[in-house]
C-alpha atoms as a PDB file:
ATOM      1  CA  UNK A   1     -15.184 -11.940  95.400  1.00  0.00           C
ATOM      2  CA  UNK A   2     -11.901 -10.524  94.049  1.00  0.00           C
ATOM      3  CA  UNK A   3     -12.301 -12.867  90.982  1.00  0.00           C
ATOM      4  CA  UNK A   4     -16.008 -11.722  90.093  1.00  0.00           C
ATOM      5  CA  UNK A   5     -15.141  -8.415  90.229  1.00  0.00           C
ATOM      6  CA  UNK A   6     -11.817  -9.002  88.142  1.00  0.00           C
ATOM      7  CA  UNK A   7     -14.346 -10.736  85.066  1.00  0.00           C
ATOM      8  CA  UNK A   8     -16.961  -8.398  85.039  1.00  0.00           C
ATOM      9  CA  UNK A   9     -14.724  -5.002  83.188  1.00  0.00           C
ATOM     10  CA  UNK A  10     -13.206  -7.808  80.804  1.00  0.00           C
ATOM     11  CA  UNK A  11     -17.170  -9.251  79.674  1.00  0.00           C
ATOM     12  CA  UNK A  12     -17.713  -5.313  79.639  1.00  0.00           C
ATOM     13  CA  UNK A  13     -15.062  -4.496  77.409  1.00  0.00           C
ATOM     14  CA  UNK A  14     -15.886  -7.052  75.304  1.00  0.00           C
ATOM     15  CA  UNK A  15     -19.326  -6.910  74.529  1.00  0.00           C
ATOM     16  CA  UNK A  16     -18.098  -3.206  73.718  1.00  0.00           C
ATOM     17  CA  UNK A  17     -16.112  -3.739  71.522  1.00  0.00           C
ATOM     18  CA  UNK A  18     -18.444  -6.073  69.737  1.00  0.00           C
ATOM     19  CA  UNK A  19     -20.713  -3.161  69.697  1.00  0.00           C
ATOM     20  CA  UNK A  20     -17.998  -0.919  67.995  1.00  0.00           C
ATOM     21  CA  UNK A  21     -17.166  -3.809  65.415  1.00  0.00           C
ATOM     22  CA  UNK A  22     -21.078  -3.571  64.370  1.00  0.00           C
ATOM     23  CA  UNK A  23     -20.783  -0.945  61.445  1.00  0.00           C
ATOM     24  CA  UNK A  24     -17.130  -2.872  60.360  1.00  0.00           C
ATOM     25  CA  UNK A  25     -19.098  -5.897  59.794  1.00  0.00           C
ATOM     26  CA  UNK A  26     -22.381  -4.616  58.681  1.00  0.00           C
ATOM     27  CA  UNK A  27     -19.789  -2.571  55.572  1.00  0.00           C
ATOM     28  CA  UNK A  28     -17.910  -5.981  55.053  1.00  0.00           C
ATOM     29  CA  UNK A  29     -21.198  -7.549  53.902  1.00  0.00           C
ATOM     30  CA  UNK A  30     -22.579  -5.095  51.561  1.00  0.00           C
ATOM     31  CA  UNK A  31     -19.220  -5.015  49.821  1.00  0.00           C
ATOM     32  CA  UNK A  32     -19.152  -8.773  49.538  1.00  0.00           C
ATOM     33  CA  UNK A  33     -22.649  -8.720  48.841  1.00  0.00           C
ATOM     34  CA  UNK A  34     -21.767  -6.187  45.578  1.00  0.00           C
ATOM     35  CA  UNK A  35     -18.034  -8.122  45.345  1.00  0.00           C
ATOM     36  CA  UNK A  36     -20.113 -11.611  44.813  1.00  0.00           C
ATOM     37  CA  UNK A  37     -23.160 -10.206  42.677  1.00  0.00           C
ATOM     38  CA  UNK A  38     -22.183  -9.650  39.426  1.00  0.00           C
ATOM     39  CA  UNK A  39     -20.599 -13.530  39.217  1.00  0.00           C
ATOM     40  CA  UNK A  40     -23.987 -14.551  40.792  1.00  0.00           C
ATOM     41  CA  UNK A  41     -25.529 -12.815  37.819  1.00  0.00           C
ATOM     42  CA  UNK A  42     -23.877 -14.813  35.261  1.00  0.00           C
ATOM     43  CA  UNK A  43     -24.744 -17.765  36.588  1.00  0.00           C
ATOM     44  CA  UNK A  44     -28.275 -17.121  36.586  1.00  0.00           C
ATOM     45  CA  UNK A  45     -28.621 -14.865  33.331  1.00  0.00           C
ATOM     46  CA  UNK A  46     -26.799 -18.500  32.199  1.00  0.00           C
ATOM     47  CA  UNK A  47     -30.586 -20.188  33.189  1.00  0.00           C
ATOM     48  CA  UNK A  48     -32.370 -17.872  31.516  1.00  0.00           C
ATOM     49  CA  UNK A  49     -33.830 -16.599  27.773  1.00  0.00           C
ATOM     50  CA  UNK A  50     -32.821 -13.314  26.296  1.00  0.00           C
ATOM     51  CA  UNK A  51     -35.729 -11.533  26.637  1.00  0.00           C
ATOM     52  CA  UNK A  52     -35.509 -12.640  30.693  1.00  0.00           C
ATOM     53  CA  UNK A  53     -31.878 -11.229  31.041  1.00  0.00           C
ATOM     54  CA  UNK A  54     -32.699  -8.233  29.317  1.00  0.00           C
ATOM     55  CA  UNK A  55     -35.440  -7.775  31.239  1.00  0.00           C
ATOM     56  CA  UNK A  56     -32.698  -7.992  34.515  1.00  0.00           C
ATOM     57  CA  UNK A  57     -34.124 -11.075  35.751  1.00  0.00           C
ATOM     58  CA  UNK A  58     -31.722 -12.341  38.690  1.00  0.00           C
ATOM     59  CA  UNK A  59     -33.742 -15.810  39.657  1.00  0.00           C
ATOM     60  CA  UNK A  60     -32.439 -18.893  38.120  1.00  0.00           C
ATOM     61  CA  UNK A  61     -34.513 -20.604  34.735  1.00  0.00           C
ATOM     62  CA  UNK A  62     -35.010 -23.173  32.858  1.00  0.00           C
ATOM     63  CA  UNK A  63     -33.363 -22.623  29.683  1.00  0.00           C
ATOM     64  CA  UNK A  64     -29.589 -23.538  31.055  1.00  0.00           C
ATOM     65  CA  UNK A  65     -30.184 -26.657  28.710  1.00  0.00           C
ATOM     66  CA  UNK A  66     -31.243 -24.480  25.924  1.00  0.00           C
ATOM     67  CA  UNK A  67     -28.674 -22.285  26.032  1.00  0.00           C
ATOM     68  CA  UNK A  68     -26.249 -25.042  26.456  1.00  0.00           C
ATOM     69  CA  UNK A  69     -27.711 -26.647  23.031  1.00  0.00           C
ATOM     70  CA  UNK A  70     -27.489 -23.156  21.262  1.00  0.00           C
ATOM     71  CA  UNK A  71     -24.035 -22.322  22.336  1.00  0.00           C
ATOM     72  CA  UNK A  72     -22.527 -25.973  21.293  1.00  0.00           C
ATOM     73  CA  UNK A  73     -24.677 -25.031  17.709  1.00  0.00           C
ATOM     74  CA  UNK A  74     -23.253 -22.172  16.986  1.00  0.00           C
ATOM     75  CA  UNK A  75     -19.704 -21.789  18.155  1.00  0.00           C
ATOM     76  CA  UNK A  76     -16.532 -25.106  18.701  1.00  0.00           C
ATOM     77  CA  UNK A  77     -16.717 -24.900  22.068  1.00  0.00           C
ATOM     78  CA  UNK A  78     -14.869 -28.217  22.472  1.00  0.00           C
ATOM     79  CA  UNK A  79     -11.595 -26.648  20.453  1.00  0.00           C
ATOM     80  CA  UNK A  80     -12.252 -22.726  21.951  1.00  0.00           C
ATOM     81  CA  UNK A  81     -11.791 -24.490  25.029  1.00  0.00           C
ATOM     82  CA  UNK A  82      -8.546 -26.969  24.075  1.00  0.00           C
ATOM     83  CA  UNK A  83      -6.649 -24.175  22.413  1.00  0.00           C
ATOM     84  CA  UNK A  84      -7.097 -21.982  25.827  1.00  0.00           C
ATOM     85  CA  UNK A  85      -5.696 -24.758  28.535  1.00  0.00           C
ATOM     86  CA  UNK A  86      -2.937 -26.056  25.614  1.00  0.00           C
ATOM     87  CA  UNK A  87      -2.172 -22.026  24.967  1.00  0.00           C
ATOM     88  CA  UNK A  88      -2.353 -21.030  28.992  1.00  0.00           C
ATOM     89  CA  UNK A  89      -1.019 -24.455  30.267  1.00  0.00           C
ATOM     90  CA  UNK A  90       2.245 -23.761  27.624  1.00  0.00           C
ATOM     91  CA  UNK A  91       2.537 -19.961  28.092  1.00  0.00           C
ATOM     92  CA  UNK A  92       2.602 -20.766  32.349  1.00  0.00           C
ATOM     93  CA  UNK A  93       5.179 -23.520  32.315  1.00  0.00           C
ATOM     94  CA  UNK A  94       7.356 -21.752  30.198  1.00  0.00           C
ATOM     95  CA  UNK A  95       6.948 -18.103  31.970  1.00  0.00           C
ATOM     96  CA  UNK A  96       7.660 -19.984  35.872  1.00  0.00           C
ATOM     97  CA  UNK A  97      10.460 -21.534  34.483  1.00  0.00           C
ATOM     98  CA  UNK A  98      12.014 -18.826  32.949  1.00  0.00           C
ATOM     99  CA  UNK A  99      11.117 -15.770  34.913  1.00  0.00           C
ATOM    100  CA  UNK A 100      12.098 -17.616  37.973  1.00  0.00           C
ATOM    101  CA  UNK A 101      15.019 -18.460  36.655  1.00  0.00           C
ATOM    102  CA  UNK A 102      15.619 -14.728  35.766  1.00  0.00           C
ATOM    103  CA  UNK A 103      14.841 -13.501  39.614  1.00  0.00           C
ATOM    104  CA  UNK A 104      17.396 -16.148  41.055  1.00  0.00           C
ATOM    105  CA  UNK A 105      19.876 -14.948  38.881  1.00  0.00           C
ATOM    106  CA  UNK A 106      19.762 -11.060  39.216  1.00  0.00           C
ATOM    107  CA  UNK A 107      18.902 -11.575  43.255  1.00  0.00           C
ATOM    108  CA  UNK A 108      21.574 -14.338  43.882  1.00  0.00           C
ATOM    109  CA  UNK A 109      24.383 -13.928  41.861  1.00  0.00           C
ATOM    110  CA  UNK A 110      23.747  -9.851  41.683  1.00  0.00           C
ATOM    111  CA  UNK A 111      26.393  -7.177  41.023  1.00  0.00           C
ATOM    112  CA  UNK A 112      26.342  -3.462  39.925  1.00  0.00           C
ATOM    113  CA  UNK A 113      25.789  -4.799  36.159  1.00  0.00           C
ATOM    114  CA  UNK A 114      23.062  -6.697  36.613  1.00  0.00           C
ATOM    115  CA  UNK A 115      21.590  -4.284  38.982  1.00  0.00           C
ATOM    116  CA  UNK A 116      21.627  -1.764  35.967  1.00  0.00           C
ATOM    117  CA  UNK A 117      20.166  -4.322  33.800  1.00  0.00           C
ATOM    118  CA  UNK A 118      17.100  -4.907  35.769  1.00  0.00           C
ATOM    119  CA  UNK A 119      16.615  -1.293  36.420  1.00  0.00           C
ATOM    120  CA  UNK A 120      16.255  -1.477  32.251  1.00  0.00           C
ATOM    121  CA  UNK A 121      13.746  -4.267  32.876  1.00  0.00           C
ATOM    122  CA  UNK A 122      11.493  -2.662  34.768  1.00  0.00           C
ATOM    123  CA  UNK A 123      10.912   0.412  32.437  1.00  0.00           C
ATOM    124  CA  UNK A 124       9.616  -2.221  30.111  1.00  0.00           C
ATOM    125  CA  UNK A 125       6.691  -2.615  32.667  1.00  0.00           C
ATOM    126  CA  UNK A 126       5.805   1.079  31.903  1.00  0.00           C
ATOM    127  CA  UNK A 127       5.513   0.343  27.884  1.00  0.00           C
ATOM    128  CA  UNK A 128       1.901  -0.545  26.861  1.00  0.00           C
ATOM    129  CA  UNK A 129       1.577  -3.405  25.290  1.00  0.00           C
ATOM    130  CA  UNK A 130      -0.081  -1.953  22.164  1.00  0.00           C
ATOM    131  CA  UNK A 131       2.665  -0.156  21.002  1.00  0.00           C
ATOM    132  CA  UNK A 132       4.516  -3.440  20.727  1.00  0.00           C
ATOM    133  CA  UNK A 133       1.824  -5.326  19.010  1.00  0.00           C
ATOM    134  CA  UNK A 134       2.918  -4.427  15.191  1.00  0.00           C
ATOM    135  CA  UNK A 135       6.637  -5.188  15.517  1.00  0.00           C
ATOM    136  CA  UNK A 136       5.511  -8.352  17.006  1.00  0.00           C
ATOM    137  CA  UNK A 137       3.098  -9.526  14.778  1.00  0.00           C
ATOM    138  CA  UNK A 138       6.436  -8.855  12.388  1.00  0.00           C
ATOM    139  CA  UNK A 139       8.666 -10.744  13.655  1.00  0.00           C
ATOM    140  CA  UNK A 140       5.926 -13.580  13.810  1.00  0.00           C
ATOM    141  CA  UNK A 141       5.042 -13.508  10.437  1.00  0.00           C
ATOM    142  CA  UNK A 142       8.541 -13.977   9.416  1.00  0.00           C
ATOM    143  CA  UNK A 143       9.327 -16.647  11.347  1.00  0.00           C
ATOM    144  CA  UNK A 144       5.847 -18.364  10.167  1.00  0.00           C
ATOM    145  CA  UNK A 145       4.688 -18.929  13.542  1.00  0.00           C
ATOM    146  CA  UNK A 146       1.413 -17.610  12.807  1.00  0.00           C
ATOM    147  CA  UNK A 147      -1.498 -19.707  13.939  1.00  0.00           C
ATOM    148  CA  UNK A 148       0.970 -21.446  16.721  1.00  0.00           C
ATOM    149  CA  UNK A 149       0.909 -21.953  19.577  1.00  0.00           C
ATOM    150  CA  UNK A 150       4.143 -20.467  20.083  1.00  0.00           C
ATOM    151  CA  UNK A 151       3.028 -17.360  18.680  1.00  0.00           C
ATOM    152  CA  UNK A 152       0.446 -17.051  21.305  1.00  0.00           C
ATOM    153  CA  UNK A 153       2.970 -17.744  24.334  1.00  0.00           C
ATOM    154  CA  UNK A 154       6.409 -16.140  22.926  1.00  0.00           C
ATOM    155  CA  UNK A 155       6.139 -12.285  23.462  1.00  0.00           C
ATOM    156  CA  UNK A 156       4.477 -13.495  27.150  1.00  0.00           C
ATOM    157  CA  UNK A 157       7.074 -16.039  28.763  1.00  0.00           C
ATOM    158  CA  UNK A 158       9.392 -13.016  30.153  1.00  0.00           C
ATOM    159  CA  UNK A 159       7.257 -10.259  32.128  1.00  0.00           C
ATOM    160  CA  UNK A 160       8.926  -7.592  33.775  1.00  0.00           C
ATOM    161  CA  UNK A 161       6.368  -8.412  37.015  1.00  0.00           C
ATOM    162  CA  UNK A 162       6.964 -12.283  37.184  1.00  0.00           C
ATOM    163  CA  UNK A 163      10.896 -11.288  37.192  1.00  0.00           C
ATOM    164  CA  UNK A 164      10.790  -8.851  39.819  1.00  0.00           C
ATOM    165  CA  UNK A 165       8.106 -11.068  42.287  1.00  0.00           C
ATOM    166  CA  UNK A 166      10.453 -13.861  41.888  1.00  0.00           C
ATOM    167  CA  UNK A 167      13.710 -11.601  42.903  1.00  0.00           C
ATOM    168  CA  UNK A 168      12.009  -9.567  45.404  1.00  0.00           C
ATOM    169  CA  UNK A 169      10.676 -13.562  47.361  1.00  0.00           C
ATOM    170  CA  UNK A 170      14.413 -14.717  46.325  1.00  0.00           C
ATOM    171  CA  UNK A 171      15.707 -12.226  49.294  1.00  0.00           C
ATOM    172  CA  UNK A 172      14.132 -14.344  51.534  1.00  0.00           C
ATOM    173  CA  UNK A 173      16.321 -17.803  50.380  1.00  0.00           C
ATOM    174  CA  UNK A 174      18.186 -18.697  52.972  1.00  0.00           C
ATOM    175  CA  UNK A 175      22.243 -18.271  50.795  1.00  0.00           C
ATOM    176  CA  UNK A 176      23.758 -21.212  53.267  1.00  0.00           C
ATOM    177  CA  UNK A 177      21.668 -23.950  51.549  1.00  0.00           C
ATOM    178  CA  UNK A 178      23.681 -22.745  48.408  1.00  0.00           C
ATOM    179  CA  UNK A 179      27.017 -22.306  49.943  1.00  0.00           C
ATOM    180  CA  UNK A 180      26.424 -26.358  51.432  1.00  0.00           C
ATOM    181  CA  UNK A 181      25.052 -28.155  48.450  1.00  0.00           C
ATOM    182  CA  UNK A 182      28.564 -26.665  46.546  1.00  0.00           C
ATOM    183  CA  UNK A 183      30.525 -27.846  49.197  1.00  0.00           C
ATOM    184  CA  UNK A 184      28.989 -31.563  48.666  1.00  0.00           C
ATOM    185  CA  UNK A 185      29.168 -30.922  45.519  1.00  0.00           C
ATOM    186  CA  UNK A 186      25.687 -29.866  43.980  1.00  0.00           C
ATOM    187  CA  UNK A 187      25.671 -28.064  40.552  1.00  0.00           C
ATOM    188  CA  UNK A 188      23.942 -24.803  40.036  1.00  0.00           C
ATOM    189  CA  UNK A 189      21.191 -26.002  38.224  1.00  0.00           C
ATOM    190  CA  UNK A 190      21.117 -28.857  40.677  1.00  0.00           C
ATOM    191  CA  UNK A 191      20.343 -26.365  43.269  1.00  0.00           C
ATOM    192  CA  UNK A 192      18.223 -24.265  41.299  1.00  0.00           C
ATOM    193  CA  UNK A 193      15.818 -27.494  40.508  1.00  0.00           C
ATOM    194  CA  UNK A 194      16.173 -29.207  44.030  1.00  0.00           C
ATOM    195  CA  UNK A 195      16.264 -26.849  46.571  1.00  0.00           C
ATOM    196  CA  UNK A 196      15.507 -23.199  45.264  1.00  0.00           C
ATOM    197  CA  UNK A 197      12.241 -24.880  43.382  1.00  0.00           C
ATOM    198  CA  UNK A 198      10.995 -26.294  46.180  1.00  0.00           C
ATOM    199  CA  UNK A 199      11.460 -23.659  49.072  1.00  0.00           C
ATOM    200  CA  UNK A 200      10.161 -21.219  46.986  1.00  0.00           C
ATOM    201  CA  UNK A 201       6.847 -23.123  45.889  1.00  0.00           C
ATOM    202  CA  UNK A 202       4.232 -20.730  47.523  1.00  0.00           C
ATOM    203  CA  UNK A 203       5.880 -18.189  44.764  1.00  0.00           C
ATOM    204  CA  UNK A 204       5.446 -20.220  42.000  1.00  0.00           C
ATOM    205  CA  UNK A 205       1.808 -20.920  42.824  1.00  0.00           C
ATOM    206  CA  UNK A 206       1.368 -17.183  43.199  1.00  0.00           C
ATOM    207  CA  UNK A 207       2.883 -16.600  39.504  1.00  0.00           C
ATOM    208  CA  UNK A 208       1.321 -19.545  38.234  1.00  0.00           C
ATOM    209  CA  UNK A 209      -2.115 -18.324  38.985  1.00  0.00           C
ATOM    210  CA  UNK A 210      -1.562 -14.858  37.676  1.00  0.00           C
ATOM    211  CA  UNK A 211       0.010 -16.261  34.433  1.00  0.00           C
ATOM    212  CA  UNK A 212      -2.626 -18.792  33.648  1.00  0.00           C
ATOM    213  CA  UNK A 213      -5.382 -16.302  34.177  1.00  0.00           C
ATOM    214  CA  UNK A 214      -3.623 -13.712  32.170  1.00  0.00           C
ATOM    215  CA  UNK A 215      -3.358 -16.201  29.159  1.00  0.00           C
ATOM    216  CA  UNK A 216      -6.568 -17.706  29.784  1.00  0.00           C
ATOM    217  CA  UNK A 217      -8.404 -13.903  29.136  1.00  0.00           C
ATOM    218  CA  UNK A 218      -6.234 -12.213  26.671  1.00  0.00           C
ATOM    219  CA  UNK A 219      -8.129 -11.577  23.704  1.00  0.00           C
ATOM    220  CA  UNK A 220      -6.043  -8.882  21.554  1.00  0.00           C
ATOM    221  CA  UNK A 221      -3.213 -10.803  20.281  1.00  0.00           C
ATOM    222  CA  UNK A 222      -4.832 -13.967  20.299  1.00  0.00           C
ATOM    223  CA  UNK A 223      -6.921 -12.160  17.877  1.00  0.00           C
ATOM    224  CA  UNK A 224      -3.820 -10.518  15.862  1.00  0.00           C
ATOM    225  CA  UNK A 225      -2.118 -13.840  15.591  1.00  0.00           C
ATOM    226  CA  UNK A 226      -4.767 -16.150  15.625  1.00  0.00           C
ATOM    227  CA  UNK A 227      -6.698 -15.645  12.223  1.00  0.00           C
ATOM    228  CA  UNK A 228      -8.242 -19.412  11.973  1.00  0.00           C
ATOM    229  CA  UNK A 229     -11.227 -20.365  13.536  1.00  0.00           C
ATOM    230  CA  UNK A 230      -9.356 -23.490  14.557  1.00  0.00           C
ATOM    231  CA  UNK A 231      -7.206 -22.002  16.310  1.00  0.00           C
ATOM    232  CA  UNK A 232      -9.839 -19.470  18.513  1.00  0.00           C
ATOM    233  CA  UNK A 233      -9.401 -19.094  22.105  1.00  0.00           C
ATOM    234  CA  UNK A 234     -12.186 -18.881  24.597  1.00  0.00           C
ATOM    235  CA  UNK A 235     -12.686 -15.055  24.390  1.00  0.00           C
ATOM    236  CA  UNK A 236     -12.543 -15.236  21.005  1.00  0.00           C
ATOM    237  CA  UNK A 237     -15.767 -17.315  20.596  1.00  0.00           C
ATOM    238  CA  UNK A 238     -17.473 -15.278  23.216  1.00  0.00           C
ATOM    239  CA  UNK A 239     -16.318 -12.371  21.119  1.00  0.00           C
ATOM    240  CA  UNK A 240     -18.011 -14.160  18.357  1.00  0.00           C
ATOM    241  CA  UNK A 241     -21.596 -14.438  19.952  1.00  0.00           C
ATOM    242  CA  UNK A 242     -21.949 -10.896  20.633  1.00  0.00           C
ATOM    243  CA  UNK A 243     -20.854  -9.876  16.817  1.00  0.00           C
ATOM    244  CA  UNK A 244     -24.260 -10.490  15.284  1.00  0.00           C
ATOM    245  CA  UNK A 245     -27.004  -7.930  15.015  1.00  0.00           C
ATOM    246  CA  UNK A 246     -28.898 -10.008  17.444  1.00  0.00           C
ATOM    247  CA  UNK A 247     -27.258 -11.657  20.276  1.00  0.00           C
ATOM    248  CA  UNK A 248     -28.521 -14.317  22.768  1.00  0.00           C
ATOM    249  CA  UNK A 249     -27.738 -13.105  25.983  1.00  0.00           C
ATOM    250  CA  UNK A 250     -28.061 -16.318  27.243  1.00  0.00           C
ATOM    251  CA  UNK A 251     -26.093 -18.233  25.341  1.00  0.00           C
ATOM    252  CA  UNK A 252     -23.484 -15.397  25.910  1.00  0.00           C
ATOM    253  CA  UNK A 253     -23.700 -15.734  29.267  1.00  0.00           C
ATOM    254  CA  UNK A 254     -23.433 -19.194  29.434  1.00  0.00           C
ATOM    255  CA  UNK A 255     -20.336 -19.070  26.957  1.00  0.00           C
ATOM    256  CA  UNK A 256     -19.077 -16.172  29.700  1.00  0.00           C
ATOM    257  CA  UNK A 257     -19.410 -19.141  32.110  1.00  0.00           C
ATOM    258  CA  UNK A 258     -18.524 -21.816  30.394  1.00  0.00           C
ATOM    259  CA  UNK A 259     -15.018 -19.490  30.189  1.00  0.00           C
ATOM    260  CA  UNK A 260     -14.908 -18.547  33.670  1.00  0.00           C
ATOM    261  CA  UNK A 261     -14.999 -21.953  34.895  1.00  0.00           C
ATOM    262  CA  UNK A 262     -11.221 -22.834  34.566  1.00  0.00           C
ATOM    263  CA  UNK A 263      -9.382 -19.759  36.111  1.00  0.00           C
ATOM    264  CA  UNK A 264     -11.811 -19.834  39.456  1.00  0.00           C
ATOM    265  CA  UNK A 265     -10.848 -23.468  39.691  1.00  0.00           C
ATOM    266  CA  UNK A 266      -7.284 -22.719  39.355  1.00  0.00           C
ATOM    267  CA  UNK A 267      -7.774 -19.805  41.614  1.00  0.00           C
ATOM    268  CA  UNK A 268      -9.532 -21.776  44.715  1.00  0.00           C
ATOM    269  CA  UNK A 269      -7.258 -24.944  44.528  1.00  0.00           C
ATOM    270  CA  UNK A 270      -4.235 -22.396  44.706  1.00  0.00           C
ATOM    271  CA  UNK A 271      -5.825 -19.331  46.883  1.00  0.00           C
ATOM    272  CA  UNK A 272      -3.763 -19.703  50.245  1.00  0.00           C
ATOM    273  CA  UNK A 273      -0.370 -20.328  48.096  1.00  0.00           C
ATOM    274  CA  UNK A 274      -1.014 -17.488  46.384  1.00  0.00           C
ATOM    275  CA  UNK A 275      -1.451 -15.414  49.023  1.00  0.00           C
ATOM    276  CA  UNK A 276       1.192 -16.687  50.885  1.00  0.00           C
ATOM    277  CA  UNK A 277       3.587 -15.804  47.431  1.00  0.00           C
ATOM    278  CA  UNK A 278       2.311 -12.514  47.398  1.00  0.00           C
ATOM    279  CA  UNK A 279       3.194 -11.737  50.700  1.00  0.00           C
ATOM    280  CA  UNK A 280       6.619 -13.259  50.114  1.00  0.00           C
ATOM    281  CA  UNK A 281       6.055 -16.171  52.414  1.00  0.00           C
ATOM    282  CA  UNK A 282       9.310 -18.890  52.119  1.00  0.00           C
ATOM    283  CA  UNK A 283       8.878 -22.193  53.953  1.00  0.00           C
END
């Protein structure tokens, strides 16, 4: 009898609660339903004509192979796409390894100096980037590196934020690692590339994906250094079919898609690594 009576406040409590929790849940849907709409909207506006978009149709068509014909017509999307992983996949590598190699530094071998320095850094976060676009696109054209690659990923492969993330996660490594791999006689780049690298991976996925999609969608000086069409990223030529006096919202959309592909992809494979760098997760 004592038992009965012991389980009956708990399923009480319980089911109350789950009451309670009713209006939480009931919120969490209509914001994911609004969160998840608009990319559900692409994909469909993708499947249909113009006059069907316009029209705000939201059911899926039968012009996705239409569109798909149209958009191959009129724009490279073969090369739009090429130059965006070559330009992203370059700017990424280069920005991991050398922003994490700037948080190592300033966290692990600190002093008042370098604590001075990075204070600098930081108010370098609070400069816009347009008002560094002209003496860029400068120093670019006098080194002849329009039309490059490396004009694309330069000014990008040292960000104030990237430093920072990977200094503020660099608290966390554990300093006797590095005091035993000197003892047996490790370099400091040894121990930067074989045990720093690899303890710290949930950071580098975090930076990676926020790099790659940051590269992947910049459009304004892609389009100040990048003045061939064979050299066009994949906003540019979405840029491109909504600069005529009639646009195809379809093909748009499905050029819109066609670009958003890549960073959800990146973005799923890499979600719990990213959240765990975020967070400042070591393992």
């Amino acid at each position: 009898m004592t038992n009965v009576k012991s389980k009956a406040p708990e399923k009480t409590n319980s089911s109350s609660i789950q009451r309670r929790l009713i209006p939480t849940y009931i919120f969490l849907i209509i914001v994911s339903f609004i969160s998840v709409f608009p990319l559900y909207w692409m994909i469909t506006a993708a499947t249909n004509n113009t006059v069907d978009v316009a029209r705000g149709k939201i059911v899926f068509g039968n012009y996705a192979a239409t569109n798909f014909k149209n958009l191959i017509a009129q724009q490279n999307l073969a090369q739009g796409m090429g130059n965006s992983f070559l330009y992203a996949g370059v700017e990424t590598l280069a920005a991991l390894l050398i922003c994490s190699l700037a948080g190592y530094g300033f966290e692990l071998y600190h002093d008042k100096a370098k604590d001075k320095l990075f204070a600098v850094l930081l108010l370098a976060m609070m400069i816009p980037q347009v008002a560094t676009m002209i003496p860029l696109f400068k120093i670019m054209s006098h080194a002849k590196l329009l039309n490059t690659v490396w004009a694309f990923v330069l000014p990008a492969i040292s960000t104030p934020f990237l430093i920072m993330m990977f200094r503020q996660n660099s608290r966390n490594f554990p300093v006797d690692i590095i005091e035993a791999a000197r003892i047996d006689g490790c370099s400091e780049i040894g121990i930067f590339f074989k045990m720093y690298m690899p303890v710290q991976r949930a950071t580098y996925a975090a930076a990676a994906v926020i790099t790659f999609m940051n590269a992947w969608n910049a459009y304004m000086w892609p389009k100040v250094v990048m003045n061939k069409t064979s050299a066009q990223t994949m906003p540019m030529l979405i840029a491109n079919l909504a600069a005529g006096y009639k646009v195809d919202y379809g093909v748009l959309m499905m050029g819109v898609l066609f670009c958003s592909i890549p960073t959800m992809i990146v973005f799923f494979v890499l979600q719990k690594q990213f959240a765990e760098g975020i967070t400042g997760a070591v393992k």
